[in-house]
N, C-alpha and C. Protein backbone atom coordinates (compact mmCIF):
# COMPACT_ATOMS: atom_id res chain seq x y z
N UNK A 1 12.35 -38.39 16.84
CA UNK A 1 11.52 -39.59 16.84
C UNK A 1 10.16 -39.23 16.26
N UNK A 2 9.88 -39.96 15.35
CA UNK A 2 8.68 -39.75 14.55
C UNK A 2 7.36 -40.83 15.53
N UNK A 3 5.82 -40.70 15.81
CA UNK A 3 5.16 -41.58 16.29
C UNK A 3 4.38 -41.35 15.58
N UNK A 4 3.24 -42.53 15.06
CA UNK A 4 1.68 -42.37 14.47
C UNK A 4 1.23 -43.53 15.69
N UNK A 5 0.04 -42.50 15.91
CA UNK A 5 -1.01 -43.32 16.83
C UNK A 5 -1.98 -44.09 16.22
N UNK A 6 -2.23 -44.91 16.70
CA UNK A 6 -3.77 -46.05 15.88
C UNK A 6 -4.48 -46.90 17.07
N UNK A 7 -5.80 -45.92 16.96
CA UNK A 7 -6.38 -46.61 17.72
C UNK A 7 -6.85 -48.13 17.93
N UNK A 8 -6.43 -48.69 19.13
CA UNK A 8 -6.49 -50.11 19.16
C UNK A 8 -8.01 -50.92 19.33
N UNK A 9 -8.34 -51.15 18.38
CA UNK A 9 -9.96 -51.42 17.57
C UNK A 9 -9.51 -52.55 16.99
N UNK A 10 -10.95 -53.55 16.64
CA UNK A 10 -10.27 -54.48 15.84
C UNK A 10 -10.05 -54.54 14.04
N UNK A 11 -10.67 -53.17 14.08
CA UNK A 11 -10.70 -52.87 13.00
C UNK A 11 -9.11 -52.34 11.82
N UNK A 12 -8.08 -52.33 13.21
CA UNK A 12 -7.18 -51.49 12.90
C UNK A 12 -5.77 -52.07 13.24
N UNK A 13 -5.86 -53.67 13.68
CA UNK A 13 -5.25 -54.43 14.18
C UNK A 13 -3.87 -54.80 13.07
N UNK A 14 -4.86 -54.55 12.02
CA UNK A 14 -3.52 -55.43 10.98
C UNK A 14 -2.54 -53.80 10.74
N UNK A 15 -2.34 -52.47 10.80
CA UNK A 15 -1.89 -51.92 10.83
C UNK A 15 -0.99 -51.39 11.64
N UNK A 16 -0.80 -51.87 12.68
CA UNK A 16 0.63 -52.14 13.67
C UNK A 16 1.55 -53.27 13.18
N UNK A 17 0.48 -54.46 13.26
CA UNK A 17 1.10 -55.46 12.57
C UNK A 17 1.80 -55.22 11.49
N UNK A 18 1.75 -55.07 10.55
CA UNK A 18 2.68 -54.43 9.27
C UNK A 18 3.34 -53.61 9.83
N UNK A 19 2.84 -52.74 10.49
CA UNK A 19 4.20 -51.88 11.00
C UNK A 19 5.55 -52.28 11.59
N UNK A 20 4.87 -53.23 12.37
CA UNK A 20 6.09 -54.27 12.93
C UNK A 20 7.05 -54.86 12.58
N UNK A 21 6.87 -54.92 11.13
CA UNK A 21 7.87 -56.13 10.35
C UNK A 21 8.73 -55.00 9.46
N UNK A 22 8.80 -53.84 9.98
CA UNK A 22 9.80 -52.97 9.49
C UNK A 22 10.44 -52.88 10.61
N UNK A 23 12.15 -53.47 10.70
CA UNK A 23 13.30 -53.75 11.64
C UNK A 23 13.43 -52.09 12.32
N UNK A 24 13.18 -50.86 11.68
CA UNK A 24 13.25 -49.66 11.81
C UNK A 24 11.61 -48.95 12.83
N UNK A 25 11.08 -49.68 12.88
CA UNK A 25 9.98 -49.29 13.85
C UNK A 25 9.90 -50.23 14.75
N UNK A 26 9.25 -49.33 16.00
CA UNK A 26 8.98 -49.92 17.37
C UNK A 26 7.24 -49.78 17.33
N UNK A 27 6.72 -50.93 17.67
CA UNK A 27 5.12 -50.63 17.98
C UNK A 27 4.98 -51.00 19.78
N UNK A 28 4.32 -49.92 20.23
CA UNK A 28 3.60 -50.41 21.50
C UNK A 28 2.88 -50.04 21.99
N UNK A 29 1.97 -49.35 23.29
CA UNK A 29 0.83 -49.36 23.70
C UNK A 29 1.03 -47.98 24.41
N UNK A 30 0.45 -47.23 24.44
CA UNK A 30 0.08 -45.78 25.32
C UNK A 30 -1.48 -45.57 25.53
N UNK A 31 -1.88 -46.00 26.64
CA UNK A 31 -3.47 -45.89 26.75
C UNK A 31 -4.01 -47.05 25.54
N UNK A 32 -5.05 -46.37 25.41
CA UNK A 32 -6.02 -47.48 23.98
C UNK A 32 -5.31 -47.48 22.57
N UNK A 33 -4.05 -46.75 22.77
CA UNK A 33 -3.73 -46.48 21.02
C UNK A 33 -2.38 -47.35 21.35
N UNK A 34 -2.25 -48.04 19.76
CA UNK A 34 -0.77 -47.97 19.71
C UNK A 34 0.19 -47.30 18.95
N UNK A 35 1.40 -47.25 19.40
CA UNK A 35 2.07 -46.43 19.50
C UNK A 35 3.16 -46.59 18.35
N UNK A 36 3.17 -45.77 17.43
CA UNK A 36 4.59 -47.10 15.95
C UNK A 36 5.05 -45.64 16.06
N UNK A 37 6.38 -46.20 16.10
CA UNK A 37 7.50 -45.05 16.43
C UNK A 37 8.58 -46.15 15.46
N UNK A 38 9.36 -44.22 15.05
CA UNK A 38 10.66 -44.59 14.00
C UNK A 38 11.65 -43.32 14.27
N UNK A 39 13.03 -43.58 14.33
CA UNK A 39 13.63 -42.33 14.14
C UNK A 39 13.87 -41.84 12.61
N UNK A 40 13.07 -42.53 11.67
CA UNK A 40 12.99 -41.70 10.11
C UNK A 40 11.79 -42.02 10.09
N UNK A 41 11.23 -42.48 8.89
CA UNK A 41 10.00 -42.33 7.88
C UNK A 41 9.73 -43.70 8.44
N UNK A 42 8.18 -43.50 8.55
CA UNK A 42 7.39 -44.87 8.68
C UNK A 42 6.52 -45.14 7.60
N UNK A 43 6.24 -46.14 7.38
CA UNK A 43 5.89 -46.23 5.36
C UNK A 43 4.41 -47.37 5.57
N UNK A 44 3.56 -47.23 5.32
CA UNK A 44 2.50 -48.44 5.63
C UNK A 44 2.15 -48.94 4.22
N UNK A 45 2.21 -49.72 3.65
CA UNK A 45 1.39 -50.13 2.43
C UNK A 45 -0.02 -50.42 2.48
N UNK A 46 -0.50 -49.58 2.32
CA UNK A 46 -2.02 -49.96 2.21
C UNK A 46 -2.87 -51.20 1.83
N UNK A 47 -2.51 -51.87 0.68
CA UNK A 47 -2.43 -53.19 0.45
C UNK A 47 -2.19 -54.35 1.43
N UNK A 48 -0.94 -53.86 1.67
CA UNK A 48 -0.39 -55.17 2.36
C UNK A 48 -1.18 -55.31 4.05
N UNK A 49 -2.05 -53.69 4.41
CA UNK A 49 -2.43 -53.96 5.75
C UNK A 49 -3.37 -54.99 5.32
N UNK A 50 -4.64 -54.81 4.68
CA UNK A 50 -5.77 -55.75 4.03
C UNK A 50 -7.05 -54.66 4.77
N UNK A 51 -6.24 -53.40 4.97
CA UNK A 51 -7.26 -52.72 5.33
C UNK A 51 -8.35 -52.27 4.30
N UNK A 52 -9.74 -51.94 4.49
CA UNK A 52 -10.43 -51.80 3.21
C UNK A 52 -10.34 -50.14 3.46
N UNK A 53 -10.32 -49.60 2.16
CA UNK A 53 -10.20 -48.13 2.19
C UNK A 53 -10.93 -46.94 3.50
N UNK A 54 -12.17 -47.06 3.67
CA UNK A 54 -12.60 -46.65 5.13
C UNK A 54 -11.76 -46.73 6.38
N UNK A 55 -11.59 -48.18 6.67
CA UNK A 55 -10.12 -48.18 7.35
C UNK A 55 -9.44 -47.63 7.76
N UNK A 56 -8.53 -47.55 6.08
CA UNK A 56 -7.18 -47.37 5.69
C UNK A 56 -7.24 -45.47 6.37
N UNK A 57 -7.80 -45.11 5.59
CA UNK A 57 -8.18 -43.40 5.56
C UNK A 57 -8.90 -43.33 7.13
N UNK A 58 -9.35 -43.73 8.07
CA UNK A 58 -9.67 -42.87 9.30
C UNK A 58 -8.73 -44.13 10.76
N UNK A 59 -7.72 -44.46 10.61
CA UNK A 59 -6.80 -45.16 11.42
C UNK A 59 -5.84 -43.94 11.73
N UNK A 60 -5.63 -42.86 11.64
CA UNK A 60 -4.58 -42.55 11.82
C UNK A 60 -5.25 -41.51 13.20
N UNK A 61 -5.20 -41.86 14.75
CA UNK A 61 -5.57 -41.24 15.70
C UNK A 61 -4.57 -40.01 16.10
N UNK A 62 -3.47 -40.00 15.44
CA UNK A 62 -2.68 -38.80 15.90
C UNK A 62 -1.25 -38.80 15.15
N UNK A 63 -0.19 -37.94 14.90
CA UNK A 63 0.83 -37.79 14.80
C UNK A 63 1.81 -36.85 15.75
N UNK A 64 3.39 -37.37 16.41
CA UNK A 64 3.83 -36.70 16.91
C UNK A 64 5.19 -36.89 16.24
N UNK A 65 6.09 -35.68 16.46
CA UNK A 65 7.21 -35.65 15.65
C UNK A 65 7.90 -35.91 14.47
N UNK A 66 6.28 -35.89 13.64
CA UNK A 66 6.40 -35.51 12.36
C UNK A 66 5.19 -35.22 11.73
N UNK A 67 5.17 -35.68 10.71
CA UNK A 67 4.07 -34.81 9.81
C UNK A 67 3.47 -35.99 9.03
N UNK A 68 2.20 -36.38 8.57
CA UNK A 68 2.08 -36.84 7.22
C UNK A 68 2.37 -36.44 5.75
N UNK A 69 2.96 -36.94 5.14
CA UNK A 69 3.31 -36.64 3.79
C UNK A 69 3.22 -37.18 2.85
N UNK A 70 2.46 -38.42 3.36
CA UNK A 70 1.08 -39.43 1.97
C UNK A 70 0.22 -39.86 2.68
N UNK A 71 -0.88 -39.85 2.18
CA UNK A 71 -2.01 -40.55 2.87
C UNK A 71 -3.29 -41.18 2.10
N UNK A 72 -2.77 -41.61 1.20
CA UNK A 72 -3.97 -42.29 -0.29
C UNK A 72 -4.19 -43.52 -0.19
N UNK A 73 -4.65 -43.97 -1.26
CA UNK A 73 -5.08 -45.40 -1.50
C UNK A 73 -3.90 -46.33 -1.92
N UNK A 74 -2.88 -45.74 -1.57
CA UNK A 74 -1.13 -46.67 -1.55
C UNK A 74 -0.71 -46.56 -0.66
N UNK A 75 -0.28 -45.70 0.20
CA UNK A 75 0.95 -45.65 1.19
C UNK A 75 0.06 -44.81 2.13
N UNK A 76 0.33 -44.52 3.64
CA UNK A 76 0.66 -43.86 4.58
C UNK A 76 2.08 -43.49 4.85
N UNK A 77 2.41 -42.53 4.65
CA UNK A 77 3.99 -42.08 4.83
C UNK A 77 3.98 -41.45 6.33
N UNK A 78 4.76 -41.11 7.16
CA UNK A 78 4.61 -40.04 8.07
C UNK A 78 6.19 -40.00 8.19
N UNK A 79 6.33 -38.90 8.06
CA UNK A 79 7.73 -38.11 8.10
C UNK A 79 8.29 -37.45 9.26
N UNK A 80 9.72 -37.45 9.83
CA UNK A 80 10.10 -36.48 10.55
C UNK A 80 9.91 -34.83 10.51
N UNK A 81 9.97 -34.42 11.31
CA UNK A 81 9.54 -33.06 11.13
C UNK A 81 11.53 -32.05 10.77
């Protein structure tokens, strides 16, 4: 099981949200962060959050059971390990 944490700010709101609408991830709550869990690759489009680049680049409060393996001005990838 792959998880990326995002701290729950309102700054960071639309990035669960998108996460959500992939049938292959679960989003939910652990303390102040939420929690987007996948048993493969979780994929964020940067675009489509409407996050502005600052954002986009310091949302990611943690990774467990996998790794990042994009993190630019297109995608957030985070991968199984």
């Amino acid at each position: 099981m792959t998880a990326l944490y995002v701290l729950d700010v309102p700054e960071n709101v639309s990035i669960p949200k998108l996460a959500a609408q992939d049938p292959a991830v679960t989003v939910s709550r652990i303390g102040p962060y939420f929690e987007i869990t996948s048993d493969g690759e979780i994929v964020l489009d940067r675009e489509n959050s409407g996050c502005r680049h600052a954002v986009w680049y310091s949302c990611v409060g943690g990774v467990a059971g996998g790794e990042i393996v994009q993190h630019d001005k297109i995608a957030l990838r985070v991968g199984p390990r």
